[in-house]
PDB file of N, CA and C in Angstrom:
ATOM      1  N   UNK A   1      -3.220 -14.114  -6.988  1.00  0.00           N
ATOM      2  CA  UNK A   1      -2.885 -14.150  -5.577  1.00  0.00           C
ATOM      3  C   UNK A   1      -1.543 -13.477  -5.382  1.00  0.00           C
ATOM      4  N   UNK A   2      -1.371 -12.789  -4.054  1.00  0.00           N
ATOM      5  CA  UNK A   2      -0.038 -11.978  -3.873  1.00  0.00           C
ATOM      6  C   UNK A   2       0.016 -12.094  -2.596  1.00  0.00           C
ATOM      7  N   UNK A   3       1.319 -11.999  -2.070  1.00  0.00           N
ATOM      8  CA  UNK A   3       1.735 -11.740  -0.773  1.00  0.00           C
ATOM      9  C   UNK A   3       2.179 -10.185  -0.408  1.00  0.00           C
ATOM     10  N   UNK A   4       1.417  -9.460   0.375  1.00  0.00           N
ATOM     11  CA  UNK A   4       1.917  -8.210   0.323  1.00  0.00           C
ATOM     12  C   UNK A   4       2.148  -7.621   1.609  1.00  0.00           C
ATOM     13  N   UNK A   5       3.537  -6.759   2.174  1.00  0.00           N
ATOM     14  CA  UNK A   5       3.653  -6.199   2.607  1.00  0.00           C
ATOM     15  C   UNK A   5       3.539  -4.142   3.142  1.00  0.00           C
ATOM     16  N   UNK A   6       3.158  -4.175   4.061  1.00  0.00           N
ATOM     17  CA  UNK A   6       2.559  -2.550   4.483  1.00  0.00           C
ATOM     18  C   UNK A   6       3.920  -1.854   4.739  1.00  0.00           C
ATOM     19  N   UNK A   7       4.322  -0.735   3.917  1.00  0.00           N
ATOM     20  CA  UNK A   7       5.351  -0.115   4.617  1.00  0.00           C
ATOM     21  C   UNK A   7       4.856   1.497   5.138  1.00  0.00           C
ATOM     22  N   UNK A   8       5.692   1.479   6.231  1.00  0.00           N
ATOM     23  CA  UNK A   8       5.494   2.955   6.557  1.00  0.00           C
ATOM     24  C   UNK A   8       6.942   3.737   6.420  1.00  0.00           C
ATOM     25  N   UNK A   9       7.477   4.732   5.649  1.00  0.00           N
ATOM     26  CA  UNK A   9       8.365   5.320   5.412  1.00  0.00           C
ATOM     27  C   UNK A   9       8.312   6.741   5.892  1.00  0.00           C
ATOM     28  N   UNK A  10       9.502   7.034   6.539  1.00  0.00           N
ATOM     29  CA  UNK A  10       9.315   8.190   6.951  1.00  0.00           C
ATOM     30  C   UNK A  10      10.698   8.997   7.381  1.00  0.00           C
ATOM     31  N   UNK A  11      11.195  10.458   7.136  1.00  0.00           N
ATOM     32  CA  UNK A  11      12.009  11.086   6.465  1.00  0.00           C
ATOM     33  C   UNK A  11      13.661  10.292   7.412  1.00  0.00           C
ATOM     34  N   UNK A  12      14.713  10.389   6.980  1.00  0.00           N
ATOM     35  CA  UNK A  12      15.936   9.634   7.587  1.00  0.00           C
ATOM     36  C   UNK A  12      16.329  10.986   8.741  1.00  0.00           C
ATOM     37  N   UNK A  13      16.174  11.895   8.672  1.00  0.00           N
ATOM     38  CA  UNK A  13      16.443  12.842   9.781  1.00  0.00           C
ATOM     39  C   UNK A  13      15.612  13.616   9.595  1.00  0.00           C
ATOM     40  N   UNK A  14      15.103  13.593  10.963  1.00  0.00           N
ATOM     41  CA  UNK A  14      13.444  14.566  11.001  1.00  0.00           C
ATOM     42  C   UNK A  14      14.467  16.089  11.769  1.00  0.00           C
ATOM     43  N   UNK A  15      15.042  16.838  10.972  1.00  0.00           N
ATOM     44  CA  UNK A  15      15.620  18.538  11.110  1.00  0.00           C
ATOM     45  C   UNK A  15      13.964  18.775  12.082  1.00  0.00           C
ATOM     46  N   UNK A  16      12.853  18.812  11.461  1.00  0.00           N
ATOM     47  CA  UNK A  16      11.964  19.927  11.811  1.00  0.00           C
ATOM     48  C   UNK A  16      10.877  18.598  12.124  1.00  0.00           C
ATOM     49  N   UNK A  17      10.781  18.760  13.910  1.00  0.00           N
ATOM     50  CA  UNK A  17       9.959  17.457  14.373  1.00  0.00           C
ATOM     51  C   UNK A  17       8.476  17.860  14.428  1.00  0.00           C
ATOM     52  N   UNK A  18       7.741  18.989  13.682  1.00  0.00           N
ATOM     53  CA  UNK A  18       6.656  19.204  13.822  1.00  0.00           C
ATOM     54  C   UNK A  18       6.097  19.234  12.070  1.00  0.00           C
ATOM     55  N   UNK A  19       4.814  18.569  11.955  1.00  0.00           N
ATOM     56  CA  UNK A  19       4.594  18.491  10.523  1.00  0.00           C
ATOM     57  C   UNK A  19       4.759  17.686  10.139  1.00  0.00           C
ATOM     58  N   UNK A  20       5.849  16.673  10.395  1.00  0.00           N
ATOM     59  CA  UNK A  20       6.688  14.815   9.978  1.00  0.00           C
ATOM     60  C   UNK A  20       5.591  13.953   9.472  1.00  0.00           C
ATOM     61  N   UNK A  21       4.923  13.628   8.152  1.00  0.00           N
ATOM     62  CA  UNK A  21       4.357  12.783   8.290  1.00  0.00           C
ATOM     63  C   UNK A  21       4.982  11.648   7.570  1.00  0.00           C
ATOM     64  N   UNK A  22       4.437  10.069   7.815  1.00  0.00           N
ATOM     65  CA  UNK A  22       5.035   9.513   7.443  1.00  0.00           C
ATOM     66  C   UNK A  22       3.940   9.100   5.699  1.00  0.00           C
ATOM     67  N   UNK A  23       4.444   8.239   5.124  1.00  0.00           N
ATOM     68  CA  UNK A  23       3.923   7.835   3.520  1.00  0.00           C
ATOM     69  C   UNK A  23       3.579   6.243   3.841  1.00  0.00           C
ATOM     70  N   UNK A  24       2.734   5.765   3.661  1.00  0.00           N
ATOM     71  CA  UNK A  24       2.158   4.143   3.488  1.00  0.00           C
ATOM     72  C   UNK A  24       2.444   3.866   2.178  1.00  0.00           C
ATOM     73  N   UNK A  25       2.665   2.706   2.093  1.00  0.00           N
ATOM     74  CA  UNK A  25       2.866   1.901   0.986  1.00  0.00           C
ATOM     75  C   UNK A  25       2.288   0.500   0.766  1.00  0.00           C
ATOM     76  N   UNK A  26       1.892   0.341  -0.011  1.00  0.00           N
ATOM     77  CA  UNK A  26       1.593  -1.174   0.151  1.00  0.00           C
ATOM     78  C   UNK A  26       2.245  -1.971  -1.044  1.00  0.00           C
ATOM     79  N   UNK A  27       2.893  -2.562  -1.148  1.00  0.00           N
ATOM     80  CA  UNK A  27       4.090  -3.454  -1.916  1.00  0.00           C
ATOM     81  C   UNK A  27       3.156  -5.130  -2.362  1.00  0.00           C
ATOM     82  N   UNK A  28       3.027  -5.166  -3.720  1.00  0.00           N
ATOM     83  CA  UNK A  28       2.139  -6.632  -3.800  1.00  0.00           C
ATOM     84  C   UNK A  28       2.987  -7.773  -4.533  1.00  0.00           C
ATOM     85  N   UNK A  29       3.379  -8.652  -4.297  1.00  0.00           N
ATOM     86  CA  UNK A  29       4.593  -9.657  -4.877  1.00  0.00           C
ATOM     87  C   UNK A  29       3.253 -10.742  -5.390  1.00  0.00           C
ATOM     88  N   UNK A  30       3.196 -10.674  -6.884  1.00  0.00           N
ATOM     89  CA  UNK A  30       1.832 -10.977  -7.444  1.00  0.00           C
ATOM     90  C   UNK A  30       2.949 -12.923  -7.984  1.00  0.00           C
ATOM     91  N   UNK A  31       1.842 -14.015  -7.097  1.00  0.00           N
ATOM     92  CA  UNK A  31       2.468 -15.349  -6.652  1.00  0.00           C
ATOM     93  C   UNK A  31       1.907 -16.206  -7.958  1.00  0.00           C
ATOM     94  N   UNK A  32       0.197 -15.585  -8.571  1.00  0.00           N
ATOM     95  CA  UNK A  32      -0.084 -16.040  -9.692  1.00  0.00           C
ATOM     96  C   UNK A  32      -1.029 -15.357  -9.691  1.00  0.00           C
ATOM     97  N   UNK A  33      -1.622 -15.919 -11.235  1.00  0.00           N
ATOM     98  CA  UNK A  33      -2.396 -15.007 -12.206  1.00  0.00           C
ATOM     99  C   UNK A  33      -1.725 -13.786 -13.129  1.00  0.00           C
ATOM    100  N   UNK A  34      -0.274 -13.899 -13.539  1.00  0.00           N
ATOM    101  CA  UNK A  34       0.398 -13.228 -14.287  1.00  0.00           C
ATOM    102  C   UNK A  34       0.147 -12.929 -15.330  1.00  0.00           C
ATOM    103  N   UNK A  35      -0.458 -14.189 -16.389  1.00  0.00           N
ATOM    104  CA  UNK A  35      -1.327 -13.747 -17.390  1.00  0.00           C
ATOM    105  C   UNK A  35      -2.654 -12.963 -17.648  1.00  0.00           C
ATOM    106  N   UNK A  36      -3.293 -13.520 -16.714  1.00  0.00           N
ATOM    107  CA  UNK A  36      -5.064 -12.339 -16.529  1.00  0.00           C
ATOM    108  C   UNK A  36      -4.656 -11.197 -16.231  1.00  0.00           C
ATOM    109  N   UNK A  37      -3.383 -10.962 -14.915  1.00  0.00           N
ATOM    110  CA  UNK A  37      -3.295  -9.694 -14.715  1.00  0.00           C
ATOM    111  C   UNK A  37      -3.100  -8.486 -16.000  1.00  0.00           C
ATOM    112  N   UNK A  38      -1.494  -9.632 -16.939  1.00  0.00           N
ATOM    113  CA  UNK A  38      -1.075  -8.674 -18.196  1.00  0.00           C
ATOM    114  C   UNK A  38      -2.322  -8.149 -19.013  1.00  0.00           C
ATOM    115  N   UNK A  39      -3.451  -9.137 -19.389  1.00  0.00           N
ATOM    116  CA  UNK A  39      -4.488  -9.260 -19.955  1.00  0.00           C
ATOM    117  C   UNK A  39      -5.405  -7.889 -19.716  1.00  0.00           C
ATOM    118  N   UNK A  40      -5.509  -8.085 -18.045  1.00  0.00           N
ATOM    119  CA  UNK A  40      -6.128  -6.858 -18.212  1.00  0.00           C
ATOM    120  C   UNK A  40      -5.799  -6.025 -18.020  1.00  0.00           C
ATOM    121  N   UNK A  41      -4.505  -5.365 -17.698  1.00  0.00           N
ATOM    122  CA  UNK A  41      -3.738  -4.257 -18.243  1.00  0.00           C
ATOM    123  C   UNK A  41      -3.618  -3.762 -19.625  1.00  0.00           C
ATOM    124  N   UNK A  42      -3.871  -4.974 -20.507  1.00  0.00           N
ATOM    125  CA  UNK A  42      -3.517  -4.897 -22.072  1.00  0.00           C
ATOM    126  C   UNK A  42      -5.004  -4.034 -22.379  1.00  0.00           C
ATOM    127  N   UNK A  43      -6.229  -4.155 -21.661  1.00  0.00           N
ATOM    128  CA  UNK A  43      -7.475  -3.700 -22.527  1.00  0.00           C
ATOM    129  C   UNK A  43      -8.104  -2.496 -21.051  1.00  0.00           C
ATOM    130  N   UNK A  44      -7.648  -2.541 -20.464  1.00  0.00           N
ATOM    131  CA  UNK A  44      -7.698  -1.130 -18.731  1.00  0.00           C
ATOM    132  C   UNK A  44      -8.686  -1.819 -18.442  1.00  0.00           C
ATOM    133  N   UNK A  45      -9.159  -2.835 -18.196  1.00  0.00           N
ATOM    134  CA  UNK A  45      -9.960  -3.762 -17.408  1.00  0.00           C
ATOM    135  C   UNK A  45      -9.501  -4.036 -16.049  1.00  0.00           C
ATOM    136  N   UNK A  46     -10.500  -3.799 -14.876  1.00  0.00           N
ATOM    137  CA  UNK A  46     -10.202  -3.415 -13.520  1.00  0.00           C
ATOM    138  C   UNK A  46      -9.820  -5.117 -13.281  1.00  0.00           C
ATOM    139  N   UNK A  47      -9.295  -5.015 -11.857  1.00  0.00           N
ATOM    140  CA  UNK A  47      -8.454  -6.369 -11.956  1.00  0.00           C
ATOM    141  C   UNK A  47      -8.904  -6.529 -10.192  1.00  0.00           C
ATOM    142  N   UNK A  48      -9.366  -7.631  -8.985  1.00  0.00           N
ATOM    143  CA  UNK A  48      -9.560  -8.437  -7.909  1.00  0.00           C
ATOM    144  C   UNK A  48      -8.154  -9.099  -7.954  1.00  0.00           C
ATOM    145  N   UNK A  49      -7.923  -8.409  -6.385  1.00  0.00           N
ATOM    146  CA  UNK A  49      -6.265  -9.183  -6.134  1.00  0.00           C
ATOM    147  C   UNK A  49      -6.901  -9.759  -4.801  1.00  0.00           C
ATOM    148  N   UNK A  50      -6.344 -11.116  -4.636  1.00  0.00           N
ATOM    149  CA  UNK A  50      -6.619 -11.848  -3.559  1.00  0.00           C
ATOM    150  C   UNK A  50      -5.051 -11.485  -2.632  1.00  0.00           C
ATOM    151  N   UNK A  51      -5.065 -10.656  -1.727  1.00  0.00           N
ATOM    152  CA  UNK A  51      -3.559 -10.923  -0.979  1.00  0.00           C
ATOM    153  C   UNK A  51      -3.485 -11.144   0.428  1.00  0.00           C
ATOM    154  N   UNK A  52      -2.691 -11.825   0.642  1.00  0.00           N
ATOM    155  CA  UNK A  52      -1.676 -12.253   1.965  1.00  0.00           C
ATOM    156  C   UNK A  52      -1.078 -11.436   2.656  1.00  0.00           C
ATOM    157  N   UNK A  53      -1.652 -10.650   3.817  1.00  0.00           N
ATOM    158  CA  UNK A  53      -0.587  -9.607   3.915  1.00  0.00           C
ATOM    159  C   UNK A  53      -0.046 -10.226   5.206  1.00  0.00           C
ATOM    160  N   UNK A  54       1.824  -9.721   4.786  1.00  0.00           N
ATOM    161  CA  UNK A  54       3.056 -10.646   5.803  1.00  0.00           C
ATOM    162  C   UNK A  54       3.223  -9.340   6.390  1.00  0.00           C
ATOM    163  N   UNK A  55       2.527  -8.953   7.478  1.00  0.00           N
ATOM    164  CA  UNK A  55       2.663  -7.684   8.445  1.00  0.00           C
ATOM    165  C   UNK A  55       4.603  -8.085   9.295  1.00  0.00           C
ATOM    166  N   UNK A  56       5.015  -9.497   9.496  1.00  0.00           N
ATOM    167  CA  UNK A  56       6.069 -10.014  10.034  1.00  0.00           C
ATOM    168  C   UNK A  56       7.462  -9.454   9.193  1.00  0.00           C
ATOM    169  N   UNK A  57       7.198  -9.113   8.020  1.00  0.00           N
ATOM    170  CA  UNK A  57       7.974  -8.696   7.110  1.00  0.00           C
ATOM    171  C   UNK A  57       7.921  -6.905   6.725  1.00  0.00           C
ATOM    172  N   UNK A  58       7.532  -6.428   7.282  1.00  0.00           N
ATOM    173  CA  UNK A  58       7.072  -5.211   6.874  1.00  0.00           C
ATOM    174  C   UNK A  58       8.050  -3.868   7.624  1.00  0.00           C
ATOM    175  N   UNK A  59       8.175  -3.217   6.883  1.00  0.00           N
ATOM    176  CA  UNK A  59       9.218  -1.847   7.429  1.00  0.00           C
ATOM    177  C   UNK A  59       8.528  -1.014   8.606  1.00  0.00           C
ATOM    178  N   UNK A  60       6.789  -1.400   8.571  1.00  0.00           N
ATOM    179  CA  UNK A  60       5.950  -0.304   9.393  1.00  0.00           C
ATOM    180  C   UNK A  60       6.424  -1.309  10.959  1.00  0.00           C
ATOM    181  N   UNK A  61       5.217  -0.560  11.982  1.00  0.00           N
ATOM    182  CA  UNK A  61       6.109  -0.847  13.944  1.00  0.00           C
ATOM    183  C   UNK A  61       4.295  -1.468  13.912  1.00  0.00           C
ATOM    184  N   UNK A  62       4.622  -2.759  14.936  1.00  0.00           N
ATOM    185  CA  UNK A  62       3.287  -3.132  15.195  1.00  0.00           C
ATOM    186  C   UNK A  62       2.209  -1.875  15.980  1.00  0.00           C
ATOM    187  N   UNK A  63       2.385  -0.947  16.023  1.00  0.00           N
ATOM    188  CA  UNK A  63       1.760   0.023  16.644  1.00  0.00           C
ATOM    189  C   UNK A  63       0.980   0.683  15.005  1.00  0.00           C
ATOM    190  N   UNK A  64       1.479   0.839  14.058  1.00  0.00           N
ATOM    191  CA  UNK A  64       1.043   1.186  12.834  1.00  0.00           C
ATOM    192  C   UNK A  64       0.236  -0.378  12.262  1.00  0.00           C
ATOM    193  N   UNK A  65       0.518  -1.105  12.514  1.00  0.00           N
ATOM    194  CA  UNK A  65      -0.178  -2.470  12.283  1.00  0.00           C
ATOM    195  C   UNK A  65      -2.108  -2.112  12.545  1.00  0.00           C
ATOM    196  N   UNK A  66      -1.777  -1.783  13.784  1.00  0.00           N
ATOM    197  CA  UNK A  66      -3.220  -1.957  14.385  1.00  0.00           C
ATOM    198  C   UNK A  66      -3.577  -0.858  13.885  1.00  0.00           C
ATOM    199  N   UNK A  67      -3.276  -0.081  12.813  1.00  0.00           N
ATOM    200  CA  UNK A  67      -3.946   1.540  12.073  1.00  0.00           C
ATOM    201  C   UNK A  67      -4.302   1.330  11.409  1.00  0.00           C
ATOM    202  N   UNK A  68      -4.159  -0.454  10.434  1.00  0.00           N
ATOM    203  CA  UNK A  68      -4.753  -0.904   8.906  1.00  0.00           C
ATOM    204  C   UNK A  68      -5.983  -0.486   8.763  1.00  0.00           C
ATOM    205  N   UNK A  69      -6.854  -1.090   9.860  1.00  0.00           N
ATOM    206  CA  UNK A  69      -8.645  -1.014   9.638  1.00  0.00           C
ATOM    207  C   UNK A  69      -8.634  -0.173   8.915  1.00  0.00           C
ATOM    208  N   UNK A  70      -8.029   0.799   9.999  1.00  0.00           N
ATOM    209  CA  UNK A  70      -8.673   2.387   9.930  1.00  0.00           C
ATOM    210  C   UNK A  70      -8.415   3.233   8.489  1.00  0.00           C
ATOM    211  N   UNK A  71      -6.829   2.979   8.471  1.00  0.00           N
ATOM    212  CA  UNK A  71      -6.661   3.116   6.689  1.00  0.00           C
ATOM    213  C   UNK A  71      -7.098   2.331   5.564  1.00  0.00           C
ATOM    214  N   UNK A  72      -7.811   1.159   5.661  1.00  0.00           N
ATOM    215  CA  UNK A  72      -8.085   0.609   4.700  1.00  0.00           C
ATOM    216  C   UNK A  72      -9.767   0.843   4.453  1.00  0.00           C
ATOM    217  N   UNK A  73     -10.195   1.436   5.376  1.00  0.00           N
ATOM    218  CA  UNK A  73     -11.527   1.707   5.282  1.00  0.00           C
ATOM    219  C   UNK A  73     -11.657   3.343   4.641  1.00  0.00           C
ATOM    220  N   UNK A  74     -11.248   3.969   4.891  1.00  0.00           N
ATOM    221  CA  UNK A  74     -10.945   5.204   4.164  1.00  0.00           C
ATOM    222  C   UNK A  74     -11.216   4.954   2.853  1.00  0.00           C
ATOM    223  N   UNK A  75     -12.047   6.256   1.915  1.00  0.00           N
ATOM    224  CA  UNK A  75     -12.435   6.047   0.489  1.00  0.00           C
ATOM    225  C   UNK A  75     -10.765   6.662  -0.264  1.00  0.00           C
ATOM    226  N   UNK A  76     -10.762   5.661  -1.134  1.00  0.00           N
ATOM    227  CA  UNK A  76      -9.379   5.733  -1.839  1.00  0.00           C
ATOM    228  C   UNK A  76      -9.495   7.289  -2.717  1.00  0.00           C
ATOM    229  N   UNK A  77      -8.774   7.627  -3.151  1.00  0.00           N
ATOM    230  CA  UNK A  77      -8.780   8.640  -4.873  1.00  0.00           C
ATOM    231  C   UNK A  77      -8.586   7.958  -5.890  1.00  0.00           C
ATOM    232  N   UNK A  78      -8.991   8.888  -7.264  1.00  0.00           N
ATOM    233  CA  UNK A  78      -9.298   7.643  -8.288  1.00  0.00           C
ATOM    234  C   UNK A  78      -7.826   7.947  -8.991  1.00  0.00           C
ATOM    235  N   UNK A  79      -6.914   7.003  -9.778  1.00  0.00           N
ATOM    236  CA  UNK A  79      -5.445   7.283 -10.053  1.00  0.00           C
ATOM    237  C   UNK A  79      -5.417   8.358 -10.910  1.00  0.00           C
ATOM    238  N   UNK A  80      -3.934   9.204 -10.176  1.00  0.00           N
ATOM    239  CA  UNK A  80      -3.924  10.358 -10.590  1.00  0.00           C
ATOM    240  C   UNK A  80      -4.200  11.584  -9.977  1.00  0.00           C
ATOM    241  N   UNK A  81      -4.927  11.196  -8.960  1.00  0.00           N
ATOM    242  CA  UNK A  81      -5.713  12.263  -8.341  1.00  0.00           C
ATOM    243  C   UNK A  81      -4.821  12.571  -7.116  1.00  0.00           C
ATOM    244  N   UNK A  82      -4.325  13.641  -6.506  1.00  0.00           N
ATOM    245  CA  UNK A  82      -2.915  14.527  -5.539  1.00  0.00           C
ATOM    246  C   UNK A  82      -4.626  15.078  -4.590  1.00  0.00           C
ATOM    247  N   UNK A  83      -4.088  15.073  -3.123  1.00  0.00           N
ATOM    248  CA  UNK A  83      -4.883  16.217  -1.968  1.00  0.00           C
ATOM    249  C   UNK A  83      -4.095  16.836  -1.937  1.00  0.00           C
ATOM    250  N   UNK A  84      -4.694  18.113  -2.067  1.00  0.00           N
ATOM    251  CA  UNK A  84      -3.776  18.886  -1.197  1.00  0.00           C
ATOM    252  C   UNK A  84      -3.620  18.986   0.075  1.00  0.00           C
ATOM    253  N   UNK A  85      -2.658  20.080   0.601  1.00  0.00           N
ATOM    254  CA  UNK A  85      -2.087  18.966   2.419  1.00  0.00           C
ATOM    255  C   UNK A  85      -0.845  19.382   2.047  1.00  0.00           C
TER     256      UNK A  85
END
């Protein structure tokens, strides 16, 4: 189980306001299961995270809040894998 917060980061002075995108993050503060997790890191065994997400705590604007669905439904890349863009 984890409590996790969504960040949205995005450049400290936007020089050139066309093109700006911002970077998502998702940050997981893992509350338990420390051992299964190490475990299956130790043998690359895929790992089910149950999390809490504290949107109240988060760097992103409730206007990016209501964009989760939409980004979390999106098919991920497999690690490692860069778009180009």
């Amino acid at each position: 189980m984890a409590v996790s917060t969504p960040e949205l980061c995005r450049p400290a002075l936007d020089l050139h306001s066309t093109g700006c995108h911002g970077h998502w993050g998702l940050t997981h503060f893992l509350l338990d299961g420390h051992h299964k997790l190490a475990a299956a890191a130790s043998v690359g065994a895929p790992v089910q995270l149950l999390s809490l997400l504290a949107l109240g705590e988060s760097l992103a604007e409730p206007a990016d809040h209501r964009r989760l669905a939409t980004l979390c439904s999106q098919p991920g890349l497999p690690r490692g894998t860069r778009q180009a863009g």
